[in-house]
Protein backbone atom coordinates (compact mmCIF):
# COMPACT_ATOMS: atom_id res chain seq x y z
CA UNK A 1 0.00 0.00 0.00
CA UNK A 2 2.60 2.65 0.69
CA UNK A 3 4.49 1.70 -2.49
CA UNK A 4 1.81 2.27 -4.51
CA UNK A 5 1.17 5.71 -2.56
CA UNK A 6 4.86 6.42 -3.31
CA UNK A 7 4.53 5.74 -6.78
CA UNK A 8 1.36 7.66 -6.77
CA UNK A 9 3.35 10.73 -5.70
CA UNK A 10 5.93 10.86 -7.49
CA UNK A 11 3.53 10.55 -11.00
CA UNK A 12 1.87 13.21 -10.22
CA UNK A 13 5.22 15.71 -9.47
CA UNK A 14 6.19 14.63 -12.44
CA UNK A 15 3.43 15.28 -14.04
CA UNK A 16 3.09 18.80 -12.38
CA UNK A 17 6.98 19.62 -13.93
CA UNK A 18 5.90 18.18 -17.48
CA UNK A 19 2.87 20.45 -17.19
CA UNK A 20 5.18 23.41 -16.48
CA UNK A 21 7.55 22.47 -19.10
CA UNK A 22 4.98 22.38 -21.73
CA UNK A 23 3.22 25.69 -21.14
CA UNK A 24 6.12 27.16 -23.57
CA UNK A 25 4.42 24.82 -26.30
CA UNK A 26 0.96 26.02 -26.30
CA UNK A 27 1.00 28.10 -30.01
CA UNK A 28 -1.66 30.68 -30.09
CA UNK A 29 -3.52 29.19 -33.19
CA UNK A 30 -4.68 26.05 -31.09
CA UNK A 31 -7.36 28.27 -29.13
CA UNK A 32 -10.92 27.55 -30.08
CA UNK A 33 -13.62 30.58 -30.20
CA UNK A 34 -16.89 29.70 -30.22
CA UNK A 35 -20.50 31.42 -29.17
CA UNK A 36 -19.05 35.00 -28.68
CA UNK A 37 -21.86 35.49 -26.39
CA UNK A 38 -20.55 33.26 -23.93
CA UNK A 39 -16.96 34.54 -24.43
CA UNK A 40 -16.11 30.63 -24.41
CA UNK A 41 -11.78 30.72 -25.77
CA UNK A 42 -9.73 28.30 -23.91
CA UNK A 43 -6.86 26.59 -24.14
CA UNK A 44 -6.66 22.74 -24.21
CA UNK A 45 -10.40 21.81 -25.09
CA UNK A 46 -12.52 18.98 -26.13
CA UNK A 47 -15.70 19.26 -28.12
CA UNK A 48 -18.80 17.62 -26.54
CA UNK A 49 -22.23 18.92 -28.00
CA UNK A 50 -20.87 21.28 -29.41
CA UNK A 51 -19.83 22.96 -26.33
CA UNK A 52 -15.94 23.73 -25.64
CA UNK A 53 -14.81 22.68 -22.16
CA UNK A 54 -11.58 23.50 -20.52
CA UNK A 55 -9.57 20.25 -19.50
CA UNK A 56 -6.66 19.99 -17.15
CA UNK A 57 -5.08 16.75 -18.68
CA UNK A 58 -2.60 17.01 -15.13
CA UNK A 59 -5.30 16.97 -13.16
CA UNK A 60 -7.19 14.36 -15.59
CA UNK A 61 -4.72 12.24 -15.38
CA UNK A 62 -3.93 12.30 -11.32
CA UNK A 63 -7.90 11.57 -11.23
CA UNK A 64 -7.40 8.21 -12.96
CA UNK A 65 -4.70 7.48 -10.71
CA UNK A 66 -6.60 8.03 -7.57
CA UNK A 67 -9.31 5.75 -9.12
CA UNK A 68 -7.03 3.42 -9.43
CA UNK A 69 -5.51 3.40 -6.44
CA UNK A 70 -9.14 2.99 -4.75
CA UNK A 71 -10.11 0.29 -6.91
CA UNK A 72 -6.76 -1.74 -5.77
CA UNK A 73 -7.00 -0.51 -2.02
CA UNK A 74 -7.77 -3.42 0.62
CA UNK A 75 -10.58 -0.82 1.93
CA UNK A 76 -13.06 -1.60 -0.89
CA UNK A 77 -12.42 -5.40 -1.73
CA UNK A 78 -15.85 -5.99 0.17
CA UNK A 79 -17.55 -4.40 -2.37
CA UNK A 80 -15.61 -4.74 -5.18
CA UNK A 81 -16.35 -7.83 -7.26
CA UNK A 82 -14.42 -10.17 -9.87
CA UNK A 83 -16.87 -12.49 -11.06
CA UNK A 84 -16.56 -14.63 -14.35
CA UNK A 85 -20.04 -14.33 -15.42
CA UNK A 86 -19.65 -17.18 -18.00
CA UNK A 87 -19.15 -19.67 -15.31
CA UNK A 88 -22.05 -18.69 -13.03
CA UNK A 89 -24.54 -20.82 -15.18
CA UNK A 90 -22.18 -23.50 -14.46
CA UNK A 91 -22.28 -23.17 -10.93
CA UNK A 92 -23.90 -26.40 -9.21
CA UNK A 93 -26.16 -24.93 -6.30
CA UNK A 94 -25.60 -26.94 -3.16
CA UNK A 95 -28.82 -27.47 -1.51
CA UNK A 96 -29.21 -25.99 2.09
CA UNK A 97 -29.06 -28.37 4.85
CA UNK A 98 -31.27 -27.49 7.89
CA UNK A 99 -27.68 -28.21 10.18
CA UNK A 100 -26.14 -25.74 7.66
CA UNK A 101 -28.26 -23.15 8.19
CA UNK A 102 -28.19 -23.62 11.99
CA UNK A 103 -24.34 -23.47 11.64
CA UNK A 104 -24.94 -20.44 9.44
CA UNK A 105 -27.09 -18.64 11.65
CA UNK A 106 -25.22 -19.11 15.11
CA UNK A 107 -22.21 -17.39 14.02
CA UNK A 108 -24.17 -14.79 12.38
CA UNK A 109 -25.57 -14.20 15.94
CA UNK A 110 -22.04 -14.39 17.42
CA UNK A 111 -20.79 -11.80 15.40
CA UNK A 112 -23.23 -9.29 15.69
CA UNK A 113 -25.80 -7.68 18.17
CA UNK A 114 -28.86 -9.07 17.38
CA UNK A 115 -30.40 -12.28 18.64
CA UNK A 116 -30.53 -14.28 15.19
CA UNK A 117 -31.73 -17.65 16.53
CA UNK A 118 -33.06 -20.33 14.09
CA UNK A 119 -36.69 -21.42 14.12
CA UNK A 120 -38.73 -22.40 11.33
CA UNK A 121 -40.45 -19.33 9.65
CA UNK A 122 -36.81 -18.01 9.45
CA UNK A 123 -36.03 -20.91 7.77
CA UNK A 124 -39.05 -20.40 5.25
CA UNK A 125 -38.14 -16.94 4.87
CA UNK A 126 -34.53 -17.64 3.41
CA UNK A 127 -35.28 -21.00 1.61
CA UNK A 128 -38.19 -18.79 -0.43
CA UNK A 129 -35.75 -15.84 -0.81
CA UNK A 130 -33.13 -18.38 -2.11
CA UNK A 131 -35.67 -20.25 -4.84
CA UNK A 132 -37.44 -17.36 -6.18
CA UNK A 133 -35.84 -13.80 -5.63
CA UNK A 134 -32.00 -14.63 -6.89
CA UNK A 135 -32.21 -12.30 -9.83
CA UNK A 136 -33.78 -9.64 -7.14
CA UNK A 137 -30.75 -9.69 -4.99
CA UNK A 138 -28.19 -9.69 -7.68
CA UNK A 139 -29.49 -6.08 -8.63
CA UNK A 140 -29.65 -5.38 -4.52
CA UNK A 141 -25.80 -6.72 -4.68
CA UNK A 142 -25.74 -4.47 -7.16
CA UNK A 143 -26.91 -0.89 -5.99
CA UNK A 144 -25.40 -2.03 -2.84
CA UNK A 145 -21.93 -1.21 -4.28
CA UNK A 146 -22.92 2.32 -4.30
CA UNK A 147 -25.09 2.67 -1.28
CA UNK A 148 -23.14 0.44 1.62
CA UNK A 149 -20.31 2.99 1.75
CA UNK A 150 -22.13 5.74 2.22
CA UNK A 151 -24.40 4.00 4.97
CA UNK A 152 -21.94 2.73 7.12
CA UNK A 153 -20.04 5.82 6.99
CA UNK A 154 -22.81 7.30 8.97
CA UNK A 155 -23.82 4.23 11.41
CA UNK A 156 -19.86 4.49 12.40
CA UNK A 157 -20.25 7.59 13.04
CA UNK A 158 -23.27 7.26 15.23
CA UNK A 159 -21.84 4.04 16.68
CA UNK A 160 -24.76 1.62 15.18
CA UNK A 161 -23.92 -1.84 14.40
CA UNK A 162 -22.92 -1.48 10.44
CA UNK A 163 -25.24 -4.77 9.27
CA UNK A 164 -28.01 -1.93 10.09
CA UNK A 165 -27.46 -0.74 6.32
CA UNK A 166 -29.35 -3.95 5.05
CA UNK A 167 -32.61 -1.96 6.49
CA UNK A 168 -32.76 0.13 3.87
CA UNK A 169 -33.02 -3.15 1.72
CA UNK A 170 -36.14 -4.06 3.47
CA UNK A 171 -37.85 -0.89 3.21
CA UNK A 172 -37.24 0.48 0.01
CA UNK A 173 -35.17 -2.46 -1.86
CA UNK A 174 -32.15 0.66 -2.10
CA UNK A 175 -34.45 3.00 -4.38
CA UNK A 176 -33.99 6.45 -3.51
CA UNK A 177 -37.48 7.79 -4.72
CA UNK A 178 -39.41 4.27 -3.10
CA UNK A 179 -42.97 5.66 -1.82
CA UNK A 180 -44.99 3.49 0.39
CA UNK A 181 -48.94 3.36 -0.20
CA UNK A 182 -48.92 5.06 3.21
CA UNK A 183 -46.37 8.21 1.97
CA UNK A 184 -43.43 7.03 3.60
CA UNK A 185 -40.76 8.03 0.92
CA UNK A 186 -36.98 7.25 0.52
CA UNK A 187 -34.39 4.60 0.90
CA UNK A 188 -35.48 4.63 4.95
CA UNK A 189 -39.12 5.59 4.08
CA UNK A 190 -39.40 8.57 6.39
CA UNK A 191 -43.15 9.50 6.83
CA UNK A 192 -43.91 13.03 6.43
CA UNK A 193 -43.86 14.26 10.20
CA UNK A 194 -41.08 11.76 11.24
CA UNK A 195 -39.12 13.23 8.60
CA UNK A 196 -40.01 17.14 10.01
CA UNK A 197 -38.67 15.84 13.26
CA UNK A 198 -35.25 15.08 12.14
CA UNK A 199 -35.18 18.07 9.80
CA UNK A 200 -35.81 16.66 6.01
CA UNK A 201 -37.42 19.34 4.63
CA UNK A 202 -39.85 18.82 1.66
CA UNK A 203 -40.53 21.57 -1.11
CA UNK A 204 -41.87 21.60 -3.88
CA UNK A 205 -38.57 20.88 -5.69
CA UNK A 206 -37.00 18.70 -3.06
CA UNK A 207 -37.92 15.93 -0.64
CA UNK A 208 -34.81 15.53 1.36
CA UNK A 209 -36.41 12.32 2.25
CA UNK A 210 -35.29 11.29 -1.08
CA UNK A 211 -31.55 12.66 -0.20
CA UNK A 212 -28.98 9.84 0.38
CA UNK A 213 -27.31 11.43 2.74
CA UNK A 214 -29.36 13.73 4.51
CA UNK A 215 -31.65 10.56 5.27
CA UNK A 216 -29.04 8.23 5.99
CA UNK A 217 -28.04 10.53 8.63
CA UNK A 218 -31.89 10.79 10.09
CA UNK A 219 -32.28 7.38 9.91
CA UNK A 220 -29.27 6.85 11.73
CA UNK A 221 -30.75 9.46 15.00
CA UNK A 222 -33.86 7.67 14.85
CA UNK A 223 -32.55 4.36 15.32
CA UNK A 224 -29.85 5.74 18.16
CA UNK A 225 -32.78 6.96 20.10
CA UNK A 226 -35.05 4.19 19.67
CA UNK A 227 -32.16 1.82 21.07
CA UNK A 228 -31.70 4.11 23.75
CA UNK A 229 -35.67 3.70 24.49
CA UNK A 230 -35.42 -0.55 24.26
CA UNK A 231 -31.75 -0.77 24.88
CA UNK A 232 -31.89 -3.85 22.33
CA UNK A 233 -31.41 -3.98 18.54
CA UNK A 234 -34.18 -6.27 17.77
CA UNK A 235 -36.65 -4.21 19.24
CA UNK A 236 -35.48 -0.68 18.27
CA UNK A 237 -36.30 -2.43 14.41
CA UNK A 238 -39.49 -3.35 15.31
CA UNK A 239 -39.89 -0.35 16.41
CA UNK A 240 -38.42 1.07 13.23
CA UNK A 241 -41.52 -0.60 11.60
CA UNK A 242 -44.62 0.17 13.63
CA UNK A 243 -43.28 3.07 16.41
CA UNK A 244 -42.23 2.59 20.00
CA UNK A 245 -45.73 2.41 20.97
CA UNK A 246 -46.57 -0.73 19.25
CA UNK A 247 -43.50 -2.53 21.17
CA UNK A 248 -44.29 -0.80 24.23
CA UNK A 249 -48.13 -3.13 24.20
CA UNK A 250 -46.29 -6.16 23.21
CA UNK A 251 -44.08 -6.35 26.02
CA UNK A 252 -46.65 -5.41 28.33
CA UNK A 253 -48.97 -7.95 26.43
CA UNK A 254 -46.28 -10.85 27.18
CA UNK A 255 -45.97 -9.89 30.73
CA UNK A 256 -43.11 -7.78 30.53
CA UNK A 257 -40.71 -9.73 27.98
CA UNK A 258 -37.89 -8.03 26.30
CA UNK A 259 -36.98 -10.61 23.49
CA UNK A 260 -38.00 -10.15 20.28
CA UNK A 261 -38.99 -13.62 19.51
CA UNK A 262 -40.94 -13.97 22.46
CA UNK A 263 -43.28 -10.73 21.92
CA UNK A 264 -43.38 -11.43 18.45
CA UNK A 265 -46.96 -12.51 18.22
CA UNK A 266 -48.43 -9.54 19.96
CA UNK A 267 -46.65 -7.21 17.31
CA UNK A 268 -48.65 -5.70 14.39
CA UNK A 269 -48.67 -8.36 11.65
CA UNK A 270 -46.46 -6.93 9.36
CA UNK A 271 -43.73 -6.00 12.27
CA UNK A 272 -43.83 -9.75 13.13
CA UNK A 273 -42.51 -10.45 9.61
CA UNK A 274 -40.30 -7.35 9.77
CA UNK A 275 -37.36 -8.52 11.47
CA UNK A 276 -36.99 -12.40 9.83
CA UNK A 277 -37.21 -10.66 6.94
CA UNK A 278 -34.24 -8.39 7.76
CA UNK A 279 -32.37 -11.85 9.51
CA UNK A 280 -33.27 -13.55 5.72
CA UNK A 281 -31.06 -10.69 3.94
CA UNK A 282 -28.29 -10.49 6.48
CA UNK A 283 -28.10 -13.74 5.97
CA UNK A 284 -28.26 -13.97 1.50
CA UNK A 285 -25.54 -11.42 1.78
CA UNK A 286 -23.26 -12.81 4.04
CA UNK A 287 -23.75 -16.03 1.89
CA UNK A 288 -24.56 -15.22 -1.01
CA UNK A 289 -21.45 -16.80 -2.95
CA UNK A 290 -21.87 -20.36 -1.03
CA UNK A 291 -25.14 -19.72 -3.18
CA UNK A 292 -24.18 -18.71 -6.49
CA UNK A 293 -25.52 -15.66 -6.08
CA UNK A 294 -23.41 -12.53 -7.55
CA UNK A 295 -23.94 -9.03 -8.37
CA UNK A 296 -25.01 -7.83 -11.93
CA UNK A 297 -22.58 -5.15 -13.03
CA UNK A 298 -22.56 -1.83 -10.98
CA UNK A 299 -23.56 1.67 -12.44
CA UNK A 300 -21.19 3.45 -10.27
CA UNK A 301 -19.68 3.32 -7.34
CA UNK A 302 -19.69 6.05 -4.63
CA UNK A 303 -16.04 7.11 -4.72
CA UNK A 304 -16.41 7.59 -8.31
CA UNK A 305 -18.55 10.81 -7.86
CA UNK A 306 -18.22 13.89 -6.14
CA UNK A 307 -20.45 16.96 -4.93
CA UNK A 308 -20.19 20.98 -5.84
CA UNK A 309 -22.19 23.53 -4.37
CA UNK A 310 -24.03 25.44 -6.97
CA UNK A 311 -24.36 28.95 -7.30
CA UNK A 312 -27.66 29.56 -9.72
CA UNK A 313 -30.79 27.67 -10.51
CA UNK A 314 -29.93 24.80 -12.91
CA UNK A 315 -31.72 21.65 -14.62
CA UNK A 316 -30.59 18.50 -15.33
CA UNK A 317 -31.09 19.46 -18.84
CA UNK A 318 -28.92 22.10 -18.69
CA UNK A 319 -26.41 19.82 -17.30
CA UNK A 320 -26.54 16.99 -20.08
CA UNK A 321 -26.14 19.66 -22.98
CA UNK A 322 -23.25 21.29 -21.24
CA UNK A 323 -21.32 18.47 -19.40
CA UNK A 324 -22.44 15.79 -21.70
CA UNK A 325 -23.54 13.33 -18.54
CA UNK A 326 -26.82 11.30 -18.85
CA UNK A 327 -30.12 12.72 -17.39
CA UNK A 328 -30.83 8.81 -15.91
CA UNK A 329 -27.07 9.59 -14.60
CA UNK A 330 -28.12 12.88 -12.65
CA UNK A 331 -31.20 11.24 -11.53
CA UNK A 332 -29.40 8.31 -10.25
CA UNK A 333 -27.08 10.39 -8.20
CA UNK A 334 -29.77 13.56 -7.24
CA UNK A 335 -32.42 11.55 -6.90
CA UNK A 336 -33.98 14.76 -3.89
CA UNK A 337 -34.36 16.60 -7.00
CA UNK A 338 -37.88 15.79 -7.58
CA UNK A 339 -38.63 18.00 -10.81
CA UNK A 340 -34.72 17.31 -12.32
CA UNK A 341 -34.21 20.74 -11.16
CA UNK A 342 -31.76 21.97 -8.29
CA UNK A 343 -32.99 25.50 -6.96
CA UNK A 344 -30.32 27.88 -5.76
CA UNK A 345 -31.83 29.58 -2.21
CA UNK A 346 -29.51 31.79 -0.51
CA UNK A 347 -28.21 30.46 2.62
CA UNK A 348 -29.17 26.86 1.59
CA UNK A 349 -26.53 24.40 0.72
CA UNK A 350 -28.16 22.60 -2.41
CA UNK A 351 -25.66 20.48 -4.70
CA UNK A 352 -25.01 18.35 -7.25
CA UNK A 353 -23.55 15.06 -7.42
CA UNK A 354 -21.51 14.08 -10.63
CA UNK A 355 -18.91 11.64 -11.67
CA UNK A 356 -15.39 12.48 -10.68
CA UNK A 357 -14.47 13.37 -14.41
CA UNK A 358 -17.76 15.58 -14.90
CA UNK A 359 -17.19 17.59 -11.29
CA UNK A 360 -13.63 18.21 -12.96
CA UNK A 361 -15.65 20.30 -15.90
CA UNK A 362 -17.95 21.48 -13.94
CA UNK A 363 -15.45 23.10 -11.48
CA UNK A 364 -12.67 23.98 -14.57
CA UNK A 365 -15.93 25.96 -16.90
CA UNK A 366 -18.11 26.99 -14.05
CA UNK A 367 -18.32 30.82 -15.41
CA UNK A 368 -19.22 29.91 -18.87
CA UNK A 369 -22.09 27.35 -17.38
CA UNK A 370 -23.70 29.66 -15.62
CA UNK A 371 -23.63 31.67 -18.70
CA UNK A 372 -24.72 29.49 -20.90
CA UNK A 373 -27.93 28.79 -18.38
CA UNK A 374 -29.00 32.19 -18.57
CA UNK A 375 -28.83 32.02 -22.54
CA UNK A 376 -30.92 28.96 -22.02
CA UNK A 377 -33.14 30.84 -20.03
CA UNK A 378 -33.67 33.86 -22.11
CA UNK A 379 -34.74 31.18 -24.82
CA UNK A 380 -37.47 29.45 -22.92
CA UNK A 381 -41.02 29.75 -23.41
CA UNK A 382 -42.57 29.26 -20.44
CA UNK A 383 -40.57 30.58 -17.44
CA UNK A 384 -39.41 27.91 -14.90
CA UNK A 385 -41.39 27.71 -11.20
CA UNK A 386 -40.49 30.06 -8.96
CA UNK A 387 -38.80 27.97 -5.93
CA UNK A 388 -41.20 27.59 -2.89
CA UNK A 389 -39.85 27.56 0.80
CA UNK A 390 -40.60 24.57 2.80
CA UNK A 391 -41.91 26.86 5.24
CA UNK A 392 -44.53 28.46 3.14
CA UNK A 393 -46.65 25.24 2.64
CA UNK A 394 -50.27 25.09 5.34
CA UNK A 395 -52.12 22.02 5.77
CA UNK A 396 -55.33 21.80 3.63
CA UNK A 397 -58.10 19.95 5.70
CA UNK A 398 -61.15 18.19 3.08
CA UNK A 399 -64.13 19.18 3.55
CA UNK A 400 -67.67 18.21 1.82
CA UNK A 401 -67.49 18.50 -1.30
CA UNK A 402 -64.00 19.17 -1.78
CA UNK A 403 -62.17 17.55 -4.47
CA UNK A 404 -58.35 17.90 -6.01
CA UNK A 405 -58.95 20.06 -8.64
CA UNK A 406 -61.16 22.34 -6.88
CA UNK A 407 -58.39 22.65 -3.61
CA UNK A 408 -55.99 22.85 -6.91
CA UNK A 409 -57.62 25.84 -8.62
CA UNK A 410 -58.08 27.68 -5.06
CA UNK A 411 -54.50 27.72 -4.28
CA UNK A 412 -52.62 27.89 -7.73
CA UNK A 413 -51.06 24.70 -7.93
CA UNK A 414 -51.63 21.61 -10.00
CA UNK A 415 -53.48 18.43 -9.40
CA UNK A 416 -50.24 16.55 -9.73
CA UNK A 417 -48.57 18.57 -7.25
CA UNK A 418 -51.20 18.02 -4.85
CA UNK A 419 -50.82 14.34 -5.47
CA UNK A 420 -47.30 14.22 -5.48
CA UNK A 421 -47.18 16.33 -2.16
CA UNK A 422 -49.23 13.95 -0.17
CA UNK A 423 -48.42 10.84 -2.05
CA UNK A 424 -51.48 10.35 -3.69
CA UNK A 425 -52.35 7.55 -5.92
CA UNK A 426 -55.79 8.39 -6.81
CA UNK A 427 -57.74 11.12 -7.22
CA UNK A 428 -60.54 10.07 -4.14
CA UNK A 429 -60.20 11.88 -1.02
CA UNK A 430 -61.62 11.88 2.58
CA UNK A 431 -63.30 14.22 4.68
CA UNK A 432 -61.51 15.62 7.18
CA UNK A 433 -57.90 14.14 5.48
CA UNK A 434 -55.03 16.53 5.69
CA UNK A 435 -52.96 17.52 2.66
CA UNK A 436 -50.33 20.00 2.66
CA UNK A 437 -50.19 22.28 0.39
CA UNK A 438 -47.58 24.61 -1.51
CA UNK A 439 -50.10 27.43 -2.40
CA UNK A 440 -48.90 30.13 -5.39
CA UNK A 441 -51.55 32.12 -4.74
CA UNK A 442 -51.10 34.57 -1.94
CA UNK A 443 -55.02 35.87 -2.41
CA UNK A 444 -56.41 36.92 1.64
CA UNK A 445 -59.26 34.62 0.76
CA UNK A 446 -57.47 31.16 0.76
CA UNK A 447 -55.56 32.31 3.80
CA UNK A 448 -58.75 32.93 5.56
CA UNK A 449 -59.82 29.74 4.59
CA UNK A 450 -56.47 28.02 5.82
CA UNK A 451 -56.80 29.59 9.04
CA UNK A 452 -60.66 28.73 9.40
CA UNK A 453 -59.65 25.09 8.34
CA UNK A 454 -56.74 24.88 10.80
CA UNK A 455 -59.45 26.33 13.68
CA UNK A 456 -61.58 23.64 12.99
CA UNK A 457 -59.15 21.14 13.58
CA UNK A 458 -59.36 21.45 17.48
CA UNK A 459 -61.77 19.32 19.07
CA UNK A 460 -64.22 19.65 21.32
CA UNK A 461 -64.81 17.16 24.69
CA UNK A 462 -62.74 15.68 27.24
CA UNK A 463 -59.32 16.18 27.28
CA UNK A 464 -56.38 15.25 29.86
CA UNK A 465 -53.35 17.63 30.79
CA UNK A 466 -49.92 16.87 30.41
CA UNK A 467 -47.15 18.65 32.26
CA UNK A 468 -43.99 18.76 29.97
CA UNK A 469 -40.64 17.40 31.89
CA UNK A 470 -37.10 17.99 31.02
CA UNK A 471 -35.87 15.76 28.13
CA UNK A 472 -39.57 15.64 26.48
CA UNK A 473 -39.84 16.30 22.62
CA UNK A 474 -43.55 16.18 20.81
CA UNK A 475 -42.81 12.96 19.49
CA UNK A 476 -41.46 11.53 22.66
CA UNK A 477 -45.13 12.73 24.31
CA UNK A 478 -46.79 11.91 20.99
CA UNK A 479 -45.84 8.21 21.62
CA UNK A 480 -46.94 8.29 24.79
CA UNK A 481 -50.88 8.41 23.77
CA UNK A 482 -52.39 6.21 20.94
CA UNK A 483 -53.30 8.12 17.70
CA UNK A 484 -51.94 11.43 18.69
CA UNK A 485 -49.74 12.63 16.53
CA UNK A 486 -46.75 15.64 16.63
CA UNK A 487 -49.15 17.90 14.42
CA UNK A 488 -52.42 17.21 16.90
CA UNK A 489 -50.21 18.31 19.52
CA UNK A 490 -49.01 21.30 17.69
CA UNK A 491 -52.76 22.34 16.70
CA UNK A 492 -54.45 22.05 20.22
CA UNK A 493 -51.87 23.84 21.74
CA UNK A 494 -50.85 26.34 19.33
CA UNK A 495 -47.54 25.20 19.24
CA UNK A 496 -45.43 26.19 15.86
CA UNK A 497 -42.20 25.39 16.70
CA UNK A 498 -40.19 22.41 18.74
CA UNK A 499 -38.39 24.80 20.64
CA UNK A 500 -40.98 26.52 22.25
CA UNK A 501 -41.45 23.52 24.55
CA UNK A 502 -40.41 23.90 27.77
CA UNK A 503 -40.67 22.23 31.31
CA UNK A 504 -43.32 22.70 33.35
CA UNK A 505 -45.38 23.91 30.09
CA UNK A 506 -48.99 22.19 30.55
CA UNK A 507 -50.81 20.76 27.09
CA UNK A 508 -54.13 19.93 26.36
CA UNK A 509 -54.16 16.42 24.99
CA UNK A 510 -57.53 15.27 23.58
């Protein structure tokens, strides 16, 4: 490893003194003018769309070396794979032997922190995996080349156990943009409010549910404090699934047990399935060459790319025609984005993601792109959305005789918006649902009729008080009641912000 590090070094001064040398050779004549609008003459170019872009072959060429020396580094050789794919059809699949699997399974459960015991619907759960889904998890393999890095980045950094990362398997097979029937959206599939809570803001242009990162990281606080609550890995997944409240009745329901297995039947039926089915992919991972079972060819792989801040309004469009990269490429990559355009709002820290070679361009033309965007823009027809705040949205309660076009019309937006927002799949709504809103018009009327809506919302009866200690949060007294939720708490105590909670404050829960 140092040798190559060595080696690495000393290319690159040498290609820093050739680069020096050579500047004496540039001859005037090899400059390229093009688009005098844009004022585009460099030195050094290549022609892509008819675009001239400014390359650093040094710096090029010291990128390809710090590829390679990734690619050969002992860090990623668990996810870097060297498979002969013609001899995978040849492969003779061993059968799995009940011992094997018990073998199997009890040094899984040495080796980690969760109680992975065998019992028979485990079993089932793998041997059905194995016989029917093997094309499924060579595409998981797959997008887990890209993914995996990132997560366990963040569960080190939080100190959860790293096999954590094949959650995001389970709830959203690794698609970025995933969205549950319910509206839980991302790889983690962060419900609206739960996402509020650990600050993923949604827009209009960005669900930062749908960020990598940014949701990697709340997934990783969420989990932290549910172990803290349960103090046991099983549980804090099951609680993952169905909320702290759920586990809370099942242990009390099996007279005070604290093993998942044994509380498992008074669990919500799909949190009884939850965990085996985690336990089932742990385990096809771990195992999955013992099964034949090998990744199809990655698109990319996380080191490969790199971020920029950017400095103006762009689309994806924009970026294809300039830096020549694929729109399914910037999608891949941005996938937060969710109308292939990133807003520029000062203060906020949007980005970009991009393959290493593509940041180079970006970073190395960056004038002349932002120029050539507002020559793009002065061409358009129709003038792009202004960007929307994620504060400015209210929540829209249905009343009789509402429907989506006619909340649509009132406030300015579009039907698909309104769908999209609130993760609509149809166009049928209830009375009394909640949707929140974006609204472009600013008209007194549809405030009024916000407010009205929002006055409505507090009930009328019975109602207990609760005296707010240190340490509380909304959703830590949210889970405390059965279908109360952060925003009911908000509404019937005219609470707008988290931090206006204090101890000794009294609320009214209903």
């Amino acid at each position: 490893m140092r040798t190559r590090i060595f080696i690495l070094i000393c290319l690159s001064f040498s290609i820093l003194l050739n680069a020096q040398k050579g500047k004496k050779d540039v001859v005037k004549s090899d400059t390229i003018q093009i688009n005098p609008a844009l004022n585009l003459a460099v030195n050094d170019t290549i022609l892509v769309d008819k675009i001239v872009l400014k390359e650093h072959k040094e710096v090029t060429l010291i990128d390809s070396l710090w590829l390679e020396e990734m690619y050969f580094s002992p860090l990623y050789d668990t996810i870097q794979y060297v498979i002969d794919i013609d001899a995978i059809s040849e492969v003779d699949l061993p059968e799995l032997p009940t011992d094997t699997l018990k073998t199997r399974l009890a040094l899984l459960d040495s080796e980690t922190p969760f109680n992975i015991e065998y019992n028979q619907g485990l079993e089932r759960v793998i041997r059905s995996y194995l016989k029917n889904r093997r094309k499924t998890f060579s595409i998981l393999m797959s997008r887990a080349q890209y993914y995996f890095p990132m997560f366990e980045e963040y569960l080190d950094k939080y100190d959860i156990p790293l096999e954590i990362k094949y959650l995001a398997i389970v709830e959203s097979a690794l698609k970025p943009r995933a969205k549950s029937r319910v509206g839980a959206t991302g790889l983690w599939q962060f419900m609206y409010q739960t996402g509020k809570q650990f600050k993923l803001n949604v827009s209009s242009y960005v669900d930062e549910r749908q960020d990598p990162i940014r949701s990697t990281e709340a997934a990783c606080k969420y989990l932290a404090a549910l172990y803290k609550i349960f103090g046991d890995w099983d549980l804090a997944l099951a609680a993952y699934n169905s909320g702290p409240g759920n586990v809370n009745k099942a242990i009390r329901r099996s007279g005070g047990q604290r093993n998942y297995w044994n509380i498992r039947n008074y669990l919500p039926r799909e949190t009884a399935g939850y965990v085996p089915i985690f336990y089932a992919t742990l385990y096809i991972f771990k195992y999955a060459e013992e099964h034949g079972i090998y990744p199809e060819k990655e698109v990319i792989n996380k080191f490969e790319t790199d971020t920029i801040h950017i400095k103006k309004q762009v689309t994806f469009e924009q970026l294809n025609k300039y830096l020549d990269v694929d729109i399914e490429m910037l999608q891949f990559l941005n996938p937060h984005y969710k109308l292939d355009i990133i807003p520029y709002v000062k203060g906020r820290d949007y980005y970009v993601r991009l393959p290493l070679y593509n940041i180079g361009q970006f970073a190395s033309n960056e004038k002349e792109l932002y120029a050539f965007i507002e020559e793009e823009e002065k061409k358009r027809e129709k003038v792009l959305p202004k960007f929307i705040e994620e504060e400015n949205h209210i929540q829209y309660r249905v009343a009789s005789g509402d429907y989506l076009g006619k909340i649509a019309n009132k406030y300015g937006v579009s039907i698909g918006s309104l769908k999209r927002w609130n993760g609509l799949r149809s166009n049928r709504l209830k009375i009394g649902q909640r949707l929140i809103v974006y609204p472009r018009k600013s008209d007194s009327s549809a405030s009024t009729s916000s407010a009205s809506s929002v006055k409505k919302s507090t009930p009328k009866g019975n109602f207990r008080i609760y005296e707010v200690r240190k340490g509380d949060s909304l959703w830590k007294i949210a889970q405390k009641y059965l279908n109360v939720s952060v925003q009911n708490l908000k509404e019937w105590n005219d609470i707008w912000s988290a931090t206006s909670l204090k101890p000794g404050m009294k609320l009214k829960i209903f």
